[in-house]
N, C-alpha and C. Protein backbone atom coordinates (compact mmCIF):
# COMPACT_ATOMS: atom_id res chain seq x y z
N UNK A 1 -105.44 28.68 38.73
CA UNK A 1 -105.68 28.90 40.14
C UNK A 1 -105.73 27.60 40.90
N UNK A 2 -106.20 26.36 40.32
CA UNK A 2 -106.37 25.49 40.91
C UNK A 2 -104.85 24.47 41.08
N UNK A 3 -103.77 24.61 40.45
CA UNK A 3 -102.59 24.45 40.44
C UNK A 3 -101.79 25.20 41.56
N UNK A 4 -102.11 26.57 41.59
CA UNK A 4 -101.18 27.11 42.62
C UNK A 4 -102.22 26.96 44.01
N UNK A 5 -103.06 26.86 43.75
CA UNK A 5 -103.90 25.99 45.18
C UNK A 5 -103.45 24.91 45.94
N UNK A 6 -103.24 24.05 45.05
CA UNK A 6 -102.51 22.48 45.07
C UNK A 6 -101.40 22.72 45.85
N UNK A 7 -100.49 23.35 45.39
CA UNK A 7 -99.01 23.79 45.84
C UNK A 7 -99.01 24.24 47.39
N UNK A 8 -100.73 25.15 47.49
CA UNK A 8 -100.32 25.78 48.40
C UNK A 8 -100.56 25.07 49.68
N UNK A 9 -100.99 23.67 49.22
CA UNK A 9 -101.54 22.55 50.22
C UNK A 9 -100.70 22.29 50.56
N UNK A 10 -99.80 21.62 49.47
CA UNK A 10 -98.75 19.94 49.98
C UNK A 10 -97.58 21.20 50.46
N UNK A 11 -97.36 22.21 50.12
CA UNK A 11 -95.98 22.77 50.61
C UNK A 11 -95.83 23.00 52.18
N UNK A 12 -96.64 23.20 52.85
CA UNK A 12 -96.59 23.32 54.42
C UNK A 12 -96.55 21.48 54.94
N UNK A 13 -97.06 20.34 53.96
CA UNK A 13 -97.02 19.38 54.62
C UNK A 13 -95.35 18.98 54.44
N UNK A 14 -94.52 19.71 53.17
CA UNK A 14 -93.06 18.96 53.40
C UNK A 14 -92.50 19.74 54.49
N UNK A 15 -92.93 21.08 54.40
CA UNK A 15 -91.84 21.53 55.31
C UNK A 15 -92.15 20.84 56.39
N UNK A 16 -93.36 20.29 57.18
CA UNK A 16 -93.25 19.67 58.25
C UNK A 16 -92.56 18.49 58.59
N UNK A 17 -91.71 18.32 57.49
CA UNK A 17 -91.27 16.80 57.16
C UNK A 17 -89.97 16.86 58.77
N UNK A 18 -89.99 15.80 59.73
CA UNK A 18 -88.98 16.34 60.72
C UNK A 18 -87.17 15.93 59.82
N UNK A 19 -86.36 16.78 60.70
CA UNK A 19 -85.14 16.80 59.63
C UNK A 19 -84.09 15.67 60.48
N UNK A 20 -83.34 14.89 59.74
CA UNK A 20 -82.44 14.06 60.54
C UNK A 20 -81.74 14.13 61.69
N UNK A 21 -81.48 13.66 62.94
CA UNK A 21 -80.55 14.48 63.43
C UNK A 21 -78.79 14.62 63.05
N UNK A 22 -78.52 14.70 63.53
CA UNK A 22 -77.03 15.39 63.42
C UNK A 22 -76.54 14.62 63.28
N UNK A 23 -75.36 14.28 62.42
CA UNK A 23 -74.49 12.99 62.22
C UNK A 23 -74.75 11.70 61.78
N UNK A 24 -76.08 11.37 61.66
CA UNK A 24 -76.82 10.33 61.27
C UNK A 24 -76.67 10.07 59.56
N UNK A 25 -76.50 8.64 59.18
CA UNK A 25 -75.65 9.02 57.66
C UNK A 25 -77.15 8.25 56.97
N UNK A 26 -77.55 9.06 55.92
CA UNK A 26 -78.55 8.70 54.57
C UNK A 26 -78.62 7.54 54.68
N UNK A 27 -79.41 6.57 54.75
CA UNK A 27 -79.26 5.37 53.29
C UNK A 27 -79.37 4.92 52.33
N UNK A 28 -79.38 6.34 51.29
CA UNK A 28 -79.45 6.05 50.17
C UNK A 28 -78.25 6.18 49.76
N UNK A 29 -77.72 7.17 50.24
CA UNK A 29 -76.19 8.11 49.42
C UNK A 29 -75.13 7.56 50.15
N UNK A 30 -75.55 6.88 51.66
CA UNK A 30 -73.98 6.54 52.51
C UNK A 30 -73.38 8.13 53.01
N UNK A 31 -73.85 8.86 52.92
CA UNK A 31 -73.14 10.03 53.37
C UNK A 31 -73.27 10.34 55.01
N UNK A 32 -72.76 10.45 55.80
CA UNK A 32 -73.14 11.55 56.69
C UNK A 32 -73.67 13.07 56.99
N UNK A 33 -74.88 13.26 57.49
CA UNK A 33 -75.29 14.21 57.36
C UNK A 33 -74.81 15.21 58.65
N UNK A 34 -74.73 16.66 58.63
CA UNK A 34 -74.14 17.27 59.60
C UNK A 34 -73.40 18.25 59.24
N UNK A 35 -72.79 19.31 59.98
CA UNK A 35 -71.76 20.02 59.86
C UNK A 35 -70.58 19.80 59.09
N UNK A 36 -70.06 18.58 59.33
CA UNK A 36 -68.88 17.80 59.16
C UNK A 36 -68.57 16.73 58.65
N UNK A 37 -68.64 16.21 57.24
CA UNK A 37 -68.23 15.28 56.90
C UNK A 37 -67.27 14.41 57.37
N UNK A 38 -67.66 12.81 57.21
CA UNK A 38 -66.18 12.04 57.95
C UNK A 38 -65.08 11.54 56.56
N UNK A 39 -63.69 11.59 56.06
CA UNK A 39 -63.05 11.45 55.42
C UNK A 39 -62.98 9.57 55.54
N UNK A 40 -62.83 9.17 54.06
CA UNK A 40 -62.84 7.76 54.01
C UNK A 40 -61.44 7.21 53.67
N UNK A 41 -60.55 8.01 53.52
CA UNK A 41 -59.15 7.61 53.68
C UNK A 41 -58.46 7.66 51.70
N UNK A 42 -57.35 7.16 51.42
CA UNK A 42 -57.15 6.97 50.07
C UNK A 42 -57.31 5.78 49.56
N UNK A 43 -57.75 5.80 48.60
CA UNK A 43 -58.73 4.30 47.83
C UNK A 43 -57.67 3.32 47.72
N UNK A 44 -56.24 3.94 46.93
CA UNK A 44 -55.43 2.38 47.03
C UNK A 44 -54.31 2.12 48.31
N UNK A 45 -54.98 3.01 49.24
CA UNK A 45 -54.29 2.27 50.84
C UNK A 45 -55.06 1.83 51.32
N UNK A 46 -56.62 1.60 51.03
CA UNK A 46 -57.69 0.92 51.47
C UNK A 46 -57.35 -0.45 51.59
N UNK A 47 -57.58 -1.27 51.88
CA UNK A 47 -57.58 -2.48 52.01
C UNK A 47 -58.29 -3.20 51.76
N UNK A 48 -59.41 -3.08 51.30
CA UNK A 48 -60.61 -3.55 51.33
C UNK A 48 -60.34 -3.35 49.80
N UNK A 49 -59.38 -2.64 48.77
CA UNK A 49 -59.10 -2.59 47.44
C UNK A 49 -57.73 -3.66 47.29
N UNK A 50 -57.33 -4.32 47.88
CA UNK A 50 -55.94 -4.92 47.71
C UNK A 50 -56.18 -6.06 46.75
N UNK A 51 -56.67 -7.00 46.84
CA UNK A 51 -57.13 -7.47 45.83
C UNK A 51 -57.53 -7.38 44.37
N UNK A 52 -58.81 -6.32 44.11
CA UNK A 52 -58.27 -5.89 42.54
C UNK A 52 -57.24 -5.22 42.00
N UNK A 53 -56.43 -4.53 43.12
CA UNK A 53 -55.42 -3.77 42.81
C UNK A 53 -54.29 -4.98 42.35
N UNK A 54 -54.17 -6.29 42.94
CA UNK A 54 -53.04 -7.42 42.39
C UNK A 54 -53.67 -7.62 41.02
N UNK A 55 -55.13 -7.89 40.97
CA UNK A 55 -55.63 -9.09 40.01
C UNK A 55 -55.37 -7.67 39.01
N UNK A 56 -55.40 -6.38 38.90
CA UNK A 56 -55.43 -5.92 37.69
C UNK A 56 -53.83 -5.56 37.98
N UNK A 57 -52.96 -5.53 38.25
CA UNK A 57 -51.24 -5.39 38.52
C UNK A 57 -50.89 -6.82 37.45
N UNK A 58 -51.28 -7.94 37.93
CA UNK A 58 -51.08 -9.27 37.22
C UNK A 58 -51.13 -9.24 35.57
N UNK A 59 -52.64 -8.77 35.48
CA UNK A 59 -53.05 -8.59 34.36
C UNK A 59 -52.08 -7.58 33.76
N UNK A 60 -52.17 -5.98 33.78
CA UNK A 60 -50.95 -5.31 33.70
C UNK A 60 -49.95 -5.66 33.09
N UNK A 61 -49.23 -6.60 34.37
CA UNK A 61 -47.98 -7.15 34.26
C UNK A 61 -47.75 -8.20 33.05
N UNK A 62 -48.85 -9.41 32.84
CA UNK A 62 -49.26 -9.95 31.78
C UNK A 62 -49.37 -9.06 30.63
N UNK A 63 -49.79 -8.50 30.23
CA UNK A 63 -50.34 -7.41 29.26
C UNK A 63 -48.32 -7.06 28.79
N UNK A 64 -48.25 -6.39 29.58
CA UNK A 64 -46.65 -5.31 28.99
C UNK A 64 -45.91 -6.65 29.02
N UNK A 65 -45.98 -8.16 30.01
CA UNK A 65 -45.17 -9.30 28.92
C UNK A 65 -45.06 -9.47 28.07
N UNK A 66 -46.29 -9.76 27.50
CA UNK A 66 -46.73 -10.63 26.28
C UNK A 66 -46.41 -9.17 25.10
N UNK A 67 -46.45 -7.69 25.69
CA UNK A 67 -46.09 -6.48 24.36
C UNK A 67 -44.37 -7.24 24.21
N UNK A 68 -43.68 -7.11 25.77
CA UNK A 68 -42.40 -7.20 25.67
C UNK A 68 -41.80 -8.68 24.29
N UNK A 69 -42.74 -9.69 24.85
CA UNK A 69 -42.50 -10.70 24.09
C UNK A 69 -42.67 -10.65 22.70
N UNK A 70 -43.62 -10.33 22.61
CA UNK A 70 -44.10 -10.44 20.95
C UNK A 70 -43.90 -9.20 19.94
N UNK A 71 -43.85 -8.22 20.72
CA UNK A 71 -43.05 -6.94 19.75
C UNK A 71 -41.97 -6.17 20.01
N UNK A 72 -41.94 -6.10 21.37
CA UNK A 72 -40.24 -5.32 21.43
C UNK A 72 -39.02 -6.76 21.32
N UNK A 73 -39.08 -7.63 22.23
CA UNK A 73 -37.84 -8.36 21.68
C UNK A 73 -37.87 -8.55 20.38
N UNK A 74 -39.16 -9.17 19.64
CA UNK A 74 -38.66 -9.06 18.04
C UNK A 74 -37.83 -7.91 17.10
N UNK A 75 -38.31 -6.94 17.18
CA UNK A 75 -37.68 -6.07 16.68
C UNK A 75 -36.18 -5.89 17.50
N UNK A 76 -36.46 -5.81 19.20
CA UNK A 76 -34.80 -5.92 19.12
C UNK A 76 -33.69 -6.75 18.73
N UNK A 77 -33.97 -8.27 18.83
CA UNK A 77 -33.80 -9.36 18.58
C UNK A 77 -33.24 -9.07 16.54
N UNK A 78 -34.76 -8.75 16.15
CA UNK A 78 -34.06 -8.51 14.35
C UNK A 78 -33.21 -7.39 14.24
N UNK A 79 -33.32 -5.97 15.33
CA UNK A 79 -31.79 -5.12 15.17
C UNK A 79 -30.41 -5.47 15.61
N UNK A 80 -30.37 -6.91 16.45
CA UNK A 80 -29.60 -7.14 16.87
C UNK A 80 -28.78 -8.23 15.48
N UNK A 81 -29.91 -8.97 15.34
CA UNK A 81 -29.46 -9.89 14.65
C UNK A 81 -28.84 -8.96 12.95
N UNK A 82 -29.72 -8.21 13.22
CA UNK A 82 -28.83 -7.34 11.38
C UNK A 82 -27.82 -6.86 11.94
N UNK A 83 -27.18 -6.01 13.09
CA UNK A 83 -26.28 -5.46 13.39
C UNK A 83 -25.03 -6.93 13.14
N UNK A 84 -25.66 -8.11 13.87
CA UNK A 84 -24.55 -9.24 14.09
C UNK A 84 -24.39 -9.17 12.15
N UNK A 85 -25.46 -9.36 11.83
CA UNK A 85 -24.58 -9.84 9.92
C UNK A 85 -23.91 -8.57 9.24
N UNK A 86 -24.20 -7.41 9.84
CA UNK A 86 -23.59 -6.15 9.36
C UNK A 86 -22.22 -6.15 9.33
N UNK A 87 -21.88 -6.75 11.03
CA UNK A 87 -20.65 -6.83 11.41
C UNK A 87 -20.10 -8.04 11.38
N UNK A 88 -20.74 -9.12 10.88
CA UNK A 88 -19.75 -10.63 10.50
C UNK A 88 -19.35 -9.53 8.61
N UNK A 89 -20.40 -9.34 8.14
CA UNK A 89 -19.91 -8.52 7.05
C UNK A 89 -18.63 -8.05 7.13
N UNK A 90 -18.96 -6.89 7.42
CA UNK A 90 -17.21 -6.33 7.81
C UNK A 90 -16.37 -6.91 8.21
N UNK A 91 -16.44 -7.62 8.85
CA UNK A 91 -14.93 -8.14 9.20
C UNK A 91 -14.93 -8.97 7.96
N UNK A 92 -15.56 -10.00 7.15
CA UNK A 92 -15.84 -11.04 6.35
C UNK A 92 -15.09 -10.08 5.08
N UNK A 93 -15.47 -8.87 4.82
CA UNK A 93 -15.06 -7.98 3.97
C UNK A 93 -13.61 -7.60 4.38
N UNK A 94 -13.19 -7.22 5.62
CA UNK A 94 -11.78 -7.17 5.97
C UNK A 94 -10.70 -7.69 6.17
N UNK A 95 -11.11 -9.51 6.33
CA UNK A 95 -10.63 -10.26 5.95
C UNK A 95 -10.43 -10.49 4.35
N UNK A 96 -11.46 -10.45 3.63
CA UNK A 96 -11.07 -10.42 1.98
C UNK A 96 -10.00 -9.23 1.32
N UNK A 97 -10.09 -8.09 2.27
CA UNK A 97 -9.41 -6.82 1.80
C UNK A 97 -7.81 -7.16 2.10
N UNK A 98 -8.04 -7.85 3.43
CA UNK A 98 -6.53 -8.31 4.29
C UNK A 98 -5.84 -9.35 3.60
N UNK A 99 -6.61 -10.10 2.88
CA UNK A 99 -6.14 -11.29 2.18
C UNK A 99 -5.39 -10.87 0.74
N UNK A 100 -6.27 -9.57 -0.07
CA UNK A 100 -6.01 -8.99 -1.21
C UNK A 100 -4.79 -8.67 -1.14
N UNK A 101 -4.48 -7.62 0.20
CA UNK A 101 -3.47 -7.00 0.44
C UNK A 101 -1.98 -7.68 0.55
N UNK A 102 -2.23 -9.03 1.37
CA UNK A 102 -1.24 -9.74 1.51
C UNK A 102 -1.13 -10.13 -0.13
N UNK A 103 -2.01 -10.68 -0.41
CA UNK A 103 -1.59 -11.49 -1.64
C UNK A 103 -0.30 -10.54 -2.60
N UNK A 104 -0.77 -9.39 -2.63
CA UNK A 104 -0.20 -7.89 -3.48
C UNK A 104 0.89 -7.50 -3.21
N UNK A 105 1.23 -7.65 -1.73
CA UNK A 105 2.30 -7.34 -0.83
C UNK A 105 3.02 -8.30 -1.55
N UNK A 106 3.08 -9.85 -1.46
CA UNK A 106 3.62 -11.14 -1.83
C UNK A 106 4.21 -11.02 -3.40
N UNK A 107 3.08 -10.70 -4.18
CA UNK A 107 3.72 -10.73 -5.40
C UNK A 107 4.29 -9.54 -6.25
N UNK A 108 4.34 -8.52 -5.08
CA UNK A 108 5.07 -6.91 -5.39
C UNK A 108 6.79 -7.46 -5.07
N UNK A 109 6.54 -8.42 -3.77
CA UNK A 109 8.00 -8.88 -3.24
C UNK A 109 8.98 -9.53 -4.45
N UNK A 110 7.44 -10.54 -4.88
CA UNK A 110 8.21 -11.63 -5.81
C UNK A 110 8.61 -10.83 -7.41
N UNK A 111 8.38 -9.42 -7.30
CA UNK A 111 8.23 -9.00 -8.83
C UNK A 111 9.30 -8.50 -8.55
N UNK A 112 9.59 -7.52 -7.26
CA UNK A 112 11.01 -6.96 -7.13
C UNK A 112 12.24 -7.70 -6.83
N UNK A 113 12.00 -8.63 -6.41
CA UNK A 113 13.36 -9.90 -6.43
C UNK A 113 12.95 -9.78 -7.57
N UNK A 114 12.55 -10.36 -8.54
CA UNK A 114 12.99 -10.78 -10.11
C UNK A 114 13.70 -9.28 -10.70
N UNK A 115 12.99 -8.52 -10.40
CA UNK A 115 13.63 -7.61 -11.40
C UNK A 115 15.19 -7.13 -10.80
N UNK A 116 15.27 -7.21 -9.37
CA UNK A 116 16.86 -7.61 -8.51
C UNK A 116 17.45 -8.18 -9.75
N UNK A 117 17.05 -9.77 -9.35
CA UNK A 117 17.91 -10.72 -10.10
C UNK A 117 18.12 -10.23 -11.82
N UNK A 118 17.25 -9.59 -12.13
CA UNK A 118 16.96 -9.95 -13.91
C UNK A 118 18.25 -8.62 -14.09
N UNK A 119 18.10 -7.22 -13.26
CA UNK A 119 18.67 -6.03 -12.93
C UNK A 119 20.29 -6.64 -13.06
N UNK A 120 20.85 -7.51 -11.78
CA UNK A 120 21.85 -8.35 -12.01
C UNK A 120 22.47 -9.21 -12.67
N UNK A 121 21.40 -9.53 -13.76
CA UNK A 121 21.94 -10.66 -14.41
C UNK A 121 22.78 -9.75 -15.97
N UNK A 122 21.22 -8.59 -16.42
CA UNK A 122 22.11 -7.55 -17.02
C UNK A 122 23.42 -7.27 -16.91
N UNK A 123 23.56 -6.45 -15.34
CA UNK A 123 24.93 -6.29 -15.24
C UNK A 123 25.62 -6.85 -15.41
N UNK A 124 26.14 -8.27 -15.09
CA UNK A 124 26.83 -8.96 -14.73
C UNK A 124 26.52 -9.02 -16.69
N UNK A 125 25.92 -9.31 -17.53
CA UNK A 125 26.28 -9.89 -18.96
C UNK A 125 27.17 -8.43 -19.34
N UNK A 126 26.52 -7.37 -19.15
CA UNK A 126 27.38 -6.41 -19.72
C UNK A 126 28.83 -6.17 -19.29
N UNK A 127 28.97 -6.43 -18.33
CA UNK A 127 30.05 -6.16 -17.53
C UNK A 127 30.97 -7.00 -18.21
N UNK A 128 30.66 -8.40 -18.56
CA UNK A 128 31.19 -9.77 -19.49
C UNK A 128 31.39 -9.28 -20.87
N UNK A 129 30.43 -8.55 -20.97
CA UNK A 129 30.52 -8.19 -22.42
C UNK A 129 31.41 -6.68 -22.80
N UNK A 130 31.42 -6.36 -21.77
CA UNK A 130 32.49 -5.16 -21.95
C UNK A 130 34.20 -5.61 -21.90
N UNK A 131 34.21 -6.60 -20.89
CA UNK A 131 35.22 -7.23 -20.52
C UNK A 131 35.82 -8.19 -21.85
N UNK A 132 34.71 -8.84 -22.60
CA UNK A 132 35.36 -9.18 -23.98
C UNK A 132 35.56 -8.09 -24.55
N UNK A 133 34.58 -7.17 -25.23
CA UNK A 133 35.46 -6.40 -26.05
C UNK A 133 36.83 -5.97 -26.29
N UNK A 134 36.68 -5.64 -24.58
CA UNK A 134 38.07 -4.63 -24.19
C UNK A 134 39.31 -5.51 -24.78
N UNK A 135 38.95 -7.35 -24.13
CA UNK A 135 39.89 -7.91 -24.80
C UNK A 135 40.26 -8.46 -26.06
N UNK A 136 39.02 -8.24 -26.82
CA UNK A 136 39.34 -8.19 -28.01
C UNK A 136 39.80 -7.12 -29.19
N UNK A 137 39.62 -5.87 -28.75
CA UNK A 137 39.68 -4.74 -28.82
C UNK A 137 41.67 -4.54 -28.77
N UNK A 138 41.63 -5.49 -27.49
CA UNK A 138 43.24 -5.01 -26.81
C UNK A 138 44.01 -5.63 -27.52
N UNK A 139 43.43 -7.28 -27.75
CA UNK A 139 44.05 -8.45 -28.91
C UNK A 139 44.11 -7.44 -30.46
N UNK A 140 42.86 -7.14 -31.16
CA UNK A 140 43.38 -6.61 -32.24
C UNK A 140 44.54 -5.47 -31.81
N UNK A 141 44.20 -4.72 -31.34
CA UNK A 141 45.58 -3.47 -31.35
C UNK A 141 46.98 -4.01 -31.69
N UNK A 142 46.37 -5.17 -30.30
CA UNK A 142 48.25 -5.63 -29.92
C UNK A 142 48.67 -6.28 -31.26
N UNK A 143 47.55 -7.27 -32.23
CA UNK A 143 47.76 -7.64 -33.94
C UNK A 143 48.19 -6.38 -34.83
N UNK A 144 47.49 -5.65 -34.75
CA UNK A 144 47.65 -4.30 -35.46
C UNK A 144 49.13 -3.94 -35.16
N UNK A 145 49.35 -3.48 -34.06
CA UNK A 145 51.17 -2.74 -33.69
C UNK A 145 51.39 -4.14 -34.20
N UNK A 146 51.75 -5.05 -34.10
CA UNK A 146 52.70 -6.03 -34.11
C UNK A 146 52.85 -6.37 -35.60
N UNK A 147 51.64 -6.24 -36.59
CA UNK A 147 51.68 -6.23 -38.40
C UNK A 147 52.55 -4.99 -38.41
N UNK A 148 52.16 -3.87 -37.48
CA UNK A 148 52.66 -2.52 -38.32
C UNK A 148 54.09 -2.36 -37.75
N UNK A 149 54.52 -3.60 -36.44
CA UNK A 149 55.83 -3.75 -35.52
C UNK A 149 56.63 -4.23 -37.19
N UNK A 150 55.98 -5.47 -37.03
CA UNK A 150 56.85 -6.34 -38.40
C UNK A 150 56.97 -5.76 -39.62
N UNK A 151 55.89 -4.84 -39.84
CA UNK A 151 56.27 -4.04 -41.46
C UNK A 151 57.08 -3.26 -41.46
N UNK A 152 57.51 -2.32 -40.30
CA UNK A 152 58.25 -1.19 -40.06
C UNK A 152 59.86 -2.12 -39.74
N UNK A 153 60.04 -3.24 -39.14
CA UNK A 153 61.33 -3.97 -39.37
C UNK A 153 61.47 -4.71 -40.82
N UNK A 154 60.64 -4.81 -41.45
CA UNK A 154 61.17 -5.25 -42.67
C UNK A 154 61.27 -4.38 -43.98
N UNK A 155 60.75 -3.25 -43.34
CA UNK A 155 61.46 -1.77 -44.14
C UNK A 155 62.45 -1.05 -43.93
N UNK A 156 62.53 -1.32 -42.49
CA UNK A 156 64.08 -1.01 -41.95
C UNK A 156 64.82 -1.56 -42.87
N UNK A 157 64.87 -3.29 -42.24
CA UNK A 157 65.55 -4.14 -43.37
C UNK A 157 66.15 -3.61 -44.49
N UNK A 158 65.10 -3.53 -45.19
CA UNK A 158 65.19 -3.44 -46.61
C UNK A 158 66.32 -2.06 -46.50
N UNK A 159 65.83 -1.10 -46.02
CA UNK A 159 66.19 0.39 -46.30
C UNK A 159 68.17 -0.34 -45.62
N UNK A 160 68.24 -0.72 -44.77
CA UNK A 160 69.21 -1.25 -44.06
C UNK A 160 70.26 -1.90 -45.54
N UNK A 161 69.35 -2.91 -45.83
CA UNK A 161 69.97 -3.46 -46.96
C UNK A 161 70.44 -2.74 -48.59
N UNK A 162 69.19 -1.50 -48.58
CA UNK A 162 69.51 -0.35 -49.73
C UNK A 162 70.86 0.05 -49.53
N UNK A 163 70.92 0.59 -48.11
CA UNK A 163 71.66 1.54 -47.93
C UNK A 163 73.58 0.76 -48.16
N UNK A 164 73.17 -0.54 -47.32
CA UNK A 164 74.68 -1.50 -46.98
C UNK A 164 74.77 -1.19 -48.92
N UNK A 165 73.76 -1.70 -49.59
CA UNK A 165 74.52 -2.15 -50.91
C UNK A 165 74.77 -0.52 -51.74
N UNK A 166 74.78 0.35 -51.42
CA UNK A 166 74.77 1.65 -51.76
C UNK A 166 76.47 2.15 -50.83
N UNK A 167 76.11 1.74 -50.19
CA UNK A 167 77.75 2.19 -49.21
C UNK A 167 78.57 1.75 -50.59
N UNK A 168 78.78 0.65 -50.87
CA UNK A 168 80.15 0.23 -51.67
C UNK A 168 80.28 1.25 -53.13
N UNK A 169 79.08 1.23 -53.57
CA UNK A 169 79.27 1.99 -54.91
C UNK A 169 79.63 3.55 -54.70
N UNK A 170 78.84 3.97 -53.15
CA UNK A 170 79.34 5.32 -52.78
C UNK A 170 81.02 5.38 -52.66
N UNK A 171 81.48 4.56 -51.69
CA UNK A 171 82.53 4.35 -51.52
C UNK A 171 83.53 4.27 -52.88
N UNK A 172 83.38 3.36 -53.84
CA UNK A 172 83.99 3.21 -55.04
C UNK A 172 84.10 4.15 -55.60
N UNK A 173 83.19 5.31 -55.56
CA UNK A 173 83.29 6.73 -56.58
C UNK A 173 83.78 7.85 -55.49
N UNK A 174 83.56 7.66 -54.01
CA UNK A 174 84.70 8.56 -53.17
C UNK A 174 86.07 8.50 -53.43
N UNK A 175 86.31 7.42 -53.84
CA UNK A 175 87.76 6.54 -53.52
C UNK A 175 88.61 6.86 -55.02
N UNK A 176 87.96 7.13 -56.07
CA UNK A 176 88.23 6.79 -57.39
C UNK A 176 88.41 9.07 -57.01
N UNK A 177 87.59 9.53 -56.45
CA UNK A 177 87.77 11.05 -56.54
C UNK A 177 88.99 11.28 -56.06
N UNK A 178 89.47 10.33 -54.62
CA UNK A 178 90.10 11.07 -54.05
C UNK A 178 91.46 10.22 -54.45
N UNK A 179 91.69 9.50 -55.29
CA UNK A 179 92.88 8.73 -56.24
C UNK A 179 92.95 10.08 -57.27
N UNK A 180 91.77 10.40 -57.46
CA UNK A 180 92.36 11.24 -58.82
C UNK A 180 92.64 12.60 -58.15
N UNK A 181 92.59 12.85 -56.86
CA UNK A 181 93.32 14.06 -56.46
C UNK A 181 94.53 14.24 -56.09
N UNK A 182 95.01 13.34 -55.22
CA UNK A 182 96.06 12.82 -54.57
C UNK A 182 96.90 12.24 -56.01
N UNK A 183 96.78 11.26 -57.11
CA UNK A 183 98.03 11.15 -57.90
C UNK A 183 97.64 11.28 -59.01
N UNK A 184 96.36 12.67 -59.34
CA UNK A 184 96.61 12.80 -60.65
C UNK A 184 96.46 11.86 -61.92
N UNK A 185 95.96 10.61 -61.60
CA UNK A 185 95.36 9.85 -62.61
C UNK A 185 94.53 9.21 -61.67
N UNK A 186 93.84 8.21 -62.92
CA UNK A 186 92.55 7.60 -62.51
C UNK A 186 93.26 5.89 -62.33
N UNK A 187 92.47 5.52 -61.58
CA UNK A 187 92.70 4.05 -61.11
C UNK A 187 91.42 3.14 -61.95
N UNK A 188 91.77 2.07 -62.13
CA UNK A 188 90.78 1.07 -62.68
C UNK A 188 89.85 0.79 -61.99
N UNK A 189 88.56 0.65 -62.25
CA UNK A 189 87.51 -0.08 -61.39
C UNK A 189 88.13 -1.27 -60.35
N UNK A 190 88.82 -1.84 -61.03
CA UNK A 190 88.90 -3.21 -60.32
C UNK A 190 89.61 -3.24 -59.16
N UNK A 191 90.62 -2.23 -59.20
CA UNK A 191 91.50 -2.07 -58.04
C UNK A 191 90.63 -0.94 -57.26
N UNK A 192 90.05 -0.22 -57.56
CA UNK A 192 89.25 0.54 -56.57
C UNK A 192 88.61 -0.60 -55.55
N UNK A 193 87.34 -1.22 -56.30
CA UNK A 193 86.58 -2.40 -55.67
C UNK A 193 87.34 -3.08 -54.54
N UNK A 194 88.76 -3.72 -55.05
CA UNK A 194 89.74 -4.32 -54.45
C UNK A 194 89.83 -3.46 -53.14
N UNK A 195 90.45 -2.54 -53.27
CA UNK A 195 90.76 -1.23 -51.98
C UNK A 195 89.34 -1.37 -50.99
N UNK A 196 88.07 -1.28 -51.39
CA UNK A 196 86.94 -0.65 -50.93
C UNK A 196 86.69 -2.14 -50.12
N UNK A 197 86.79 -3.53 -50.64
CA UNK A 197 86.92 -4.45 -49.82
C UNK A 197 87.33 -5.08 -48.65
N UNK A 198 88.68 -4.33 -49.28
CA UNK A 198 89.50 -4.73 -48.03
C UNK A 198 89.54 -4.16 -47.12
N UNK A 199 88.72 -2.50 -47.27
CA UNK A 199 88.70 -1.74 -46.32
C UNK A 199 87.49 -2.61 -45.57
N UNK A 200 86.47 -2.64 -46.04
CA UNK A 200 84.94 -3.37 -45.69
C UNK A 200 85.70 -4.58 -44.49
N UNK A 201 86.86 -5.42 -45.06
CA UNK A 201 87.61 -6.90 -44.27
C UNK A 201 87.81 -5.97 -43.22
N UNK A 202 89.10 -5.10 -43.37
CA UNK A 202 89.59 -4.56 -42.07
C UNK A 202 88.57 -4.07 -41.29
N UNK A 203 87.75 -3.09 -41.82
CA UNK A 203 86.67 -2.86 -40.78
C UNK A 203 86.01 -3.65 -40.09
């Protein structure tokens, strides 16, 4: 009871408390009191903020340098720089491939001229070597007919010479037949021979 007694003292002394007037601003809170608040505008078109707004922009700006500096160019800087040896590579490699190639090209050239020439030199021996045969080939023949020319004239010959020395004895026993037809006796060898001679002269 003696609590809500208390209360029932001091509460009529606040409400008597008189109330601000109208528009008059706190000084504790800075506010204006009233119907109507007054609007204080936007903080970074203030002016009265321009200043920390540079000194922390600076800083900022400092700040994302020193990231730019010390970790993004490095890393771009080392993708750049591997891309550069990637690609001195390759070409360094395409040049060695280009060099292979020529070299291969060069001594494919120099293998097929030789085998040209070596191809030609064949021919040209065989061609030599056919060309002797033929003429040696042509030489024996032409030896050959010409042994079997000369054997076949000196069998003539001979047969030539059978025959000449065969005529007379033929002749001598025609001659001796046709004596003994015509007169009925026989004639002597010697005068036959004689006759068969002189026929041989006259002829």
């Amino acid at each position: 009871m003696f609590v809500t007694s208390a209360y029932a003292q001091t509460a009529p002394a606040a409400s008597e408390t008189p109330a601000a007037p109208a528009g008059e601003v706190h000084t504790e809170t800075g506010v204006a009191h009233g119907g109507e608040h007054e609007s204080a505008g936007f903080p970074p078109f203030d002016s009265s903020h321009f200043a920390s707004q540079l000194l922390w922009l600076a800083i900022t700006f400092g700040l994302f340098y020193l990231v730019i500096q010390k970790v993004i160019m490095p890393r771009v800087g080392g993708i750049i720089e591997d891309r550069k040896g990637r690609i001195a590579g390759d070409l360094e490699e395409a040049s060695r491939l280009k060099a292979e190639a020529d070299a291969a090209v060069e001594t494919y050239e120099k293998e097929l001229a030789q085998a040209r020439s070596k191809a030609n030199g064949i021919a040209d021996a065989a061609r030599n070597d056919a060309k002797a045969k033929a003429a040696a080939d042509r030489t024996a023949i032409e030896a050959e007919l010409a042994a079997k020319l000369a054997a076949a004239e000196t069998r003539i010959g001979e047969i030539k010479s059978k025959a000449f020395a065969e005529v007379g004895t033929i002749a001598e026993e025609t001659a001796t037949a046709i004596v003994d037809q015509l007169i009925g006796g026989k004639a002597t060898g010697d005068d036959i021979k004689a006759a068969v001679a002189a026929a041989k002269t006259g002829a």
